[in-house]
C-alpha atoms as a PDB file:
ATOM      1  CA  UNK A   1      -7.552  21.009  -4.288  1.00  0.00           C
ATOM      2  CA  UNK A   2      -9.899  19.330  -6.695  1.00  0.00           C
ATOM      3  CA  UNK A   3     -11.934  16.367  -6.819  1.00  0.00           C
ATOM      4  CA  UNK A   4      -9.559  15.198  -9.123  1.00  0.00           C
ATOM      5  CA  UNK A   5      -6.376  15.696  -7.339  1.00  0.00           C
ATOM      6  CA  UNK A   6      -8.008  13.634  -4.250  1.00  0.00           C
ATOM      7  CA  UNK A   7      -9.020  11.384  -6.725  1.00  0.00           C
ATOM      8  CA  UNK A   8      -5.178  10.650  -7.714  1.00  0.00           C
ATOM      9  CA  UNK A   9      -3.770  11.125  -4.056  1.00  0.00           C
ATOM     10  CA  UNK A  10      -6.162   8.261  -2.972  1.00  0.00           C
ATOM     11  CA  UNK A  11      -4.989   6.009  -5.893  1.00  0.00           C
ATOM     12  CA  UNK A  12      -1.579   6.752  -5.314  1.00  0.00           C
ATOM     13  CA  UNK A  13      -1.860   5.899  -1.316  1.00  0.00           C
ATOM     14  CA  UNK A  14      -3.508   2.859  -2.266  1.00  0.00           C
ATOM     15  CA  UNK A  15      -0.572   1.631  -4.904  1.00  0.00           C
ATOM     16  CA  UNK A  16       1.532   2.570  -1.791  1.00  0.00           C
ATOM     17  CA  UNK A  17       3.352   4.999  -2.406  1.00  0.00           C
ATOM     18  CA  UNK A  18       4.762   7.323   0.418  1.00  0.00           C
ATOM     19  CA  UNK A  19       3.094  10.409   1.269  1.00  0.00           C
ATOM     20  CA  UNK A  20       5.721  13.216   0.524  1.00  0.00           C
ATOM     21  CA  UNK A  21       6.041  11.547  -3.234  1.00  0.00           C
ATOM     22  CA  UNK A  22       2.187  12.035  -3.603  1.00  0.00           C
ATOM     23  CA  UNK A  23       2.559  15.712  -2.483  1.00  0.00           C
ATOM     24  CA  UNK A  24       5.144  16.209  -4.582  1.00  0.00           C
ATOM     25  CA  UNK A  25       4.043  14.512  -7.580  1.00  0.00           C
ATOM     26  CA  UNK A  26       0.394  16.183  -7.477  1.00  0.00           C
ATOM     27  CA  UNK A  27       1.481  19.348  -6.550  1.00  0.00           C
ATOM     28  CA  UNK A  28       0.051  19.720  -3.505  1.00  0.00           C
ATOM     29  CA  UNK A  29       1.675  20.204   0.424  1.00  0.00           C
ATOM     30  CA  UNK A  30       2.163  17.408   2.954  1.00  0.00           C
ATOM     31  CA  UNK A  31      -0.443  18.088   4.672  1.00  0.00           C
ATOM     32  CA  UNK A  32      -3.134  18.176   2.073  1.00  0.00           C
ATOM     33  CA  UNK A  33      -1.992  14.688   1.737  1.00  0.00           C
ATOM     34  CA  UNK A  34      -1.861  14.146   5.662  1.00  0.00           C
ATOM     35  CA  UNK A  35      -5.782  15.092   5.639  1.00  0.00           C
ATOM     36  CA  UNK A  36      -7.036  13.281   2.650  1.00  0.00           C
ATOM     37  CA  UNK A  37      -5.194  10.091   3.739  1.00  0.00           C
ATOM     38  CA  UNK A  38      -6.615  10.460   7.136  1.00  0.00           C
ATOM     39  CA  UNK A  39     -10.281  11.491   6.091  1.00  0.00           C
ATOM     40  CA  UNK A  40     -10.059   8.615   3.328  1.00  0.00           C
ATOM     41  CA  UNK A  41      -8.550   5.983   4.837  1.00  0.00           C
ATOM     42  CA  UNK A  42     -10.902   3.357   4.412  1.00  0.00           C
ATOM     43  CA  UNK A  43     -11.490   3.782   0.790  1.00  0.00           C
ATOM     44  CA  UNK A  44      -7.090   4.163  -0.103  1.00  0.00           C
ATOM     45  CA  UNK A  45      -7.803   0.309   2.065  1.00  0.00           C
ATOM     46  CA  UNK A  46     -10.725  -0.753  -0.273  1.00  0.00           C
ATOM     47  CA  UNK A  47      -9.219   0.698  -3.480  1.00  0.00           C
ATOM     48  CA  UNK A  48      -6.005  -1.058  -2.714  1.00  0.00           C
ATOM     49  CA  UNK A  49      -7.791  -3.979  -2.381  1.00  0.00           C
ATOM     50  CA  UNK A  50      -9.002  -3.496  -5.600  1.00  0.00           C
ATOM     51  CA  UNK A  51      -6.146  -3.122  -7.177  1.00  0.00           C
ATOM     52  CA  UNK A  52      -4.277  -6.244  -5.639  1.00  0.00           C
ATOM     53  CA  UNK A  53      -7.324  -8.420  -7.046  1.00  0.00           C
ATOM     54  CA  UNK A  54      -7.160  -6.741 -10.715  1.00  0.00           C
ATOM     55  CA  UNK A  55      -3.091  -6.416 -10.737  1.00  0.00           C
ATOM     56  CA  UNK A  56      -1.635  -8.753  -8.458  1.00  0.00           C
ATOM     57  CA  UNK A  57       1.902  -8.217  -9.709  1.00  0.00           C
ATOM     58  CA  UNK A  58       2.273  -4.074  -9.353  1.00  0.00           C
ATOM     59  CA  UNK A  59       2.131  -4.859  -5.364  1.00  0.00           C
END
């Protein structure tokens, strides 16, 4: 997995998005997703934070 695909799995955790849609839509197994959620999880919580400050209305 690249830095890149981490990169998007993170964003997409953080606009809430459930995990099996991230795997599917980045190509990429469940559990890739189950580890970078887990070794990530504060920064999908600070880049959702983000988010809800810059667009309030997508959450």
């Amino acid at each position: 997995m690249t830095n890149e695909q981490k990169s998007e799995i993170i964003k997409a955790l953080a606009y809430g998005l459930d995990e099996a849609t991230v795997a599917e839509c980045n190509g990429v197994s469940l559990d890739d997703v189950h580890a970078v959620a887990a070794e990530n999880s504060a920064v999908v919580l600070a880049k959702r934070t983000e988010l809800q400050e810059v667009y309030p209305d997508a959450f």
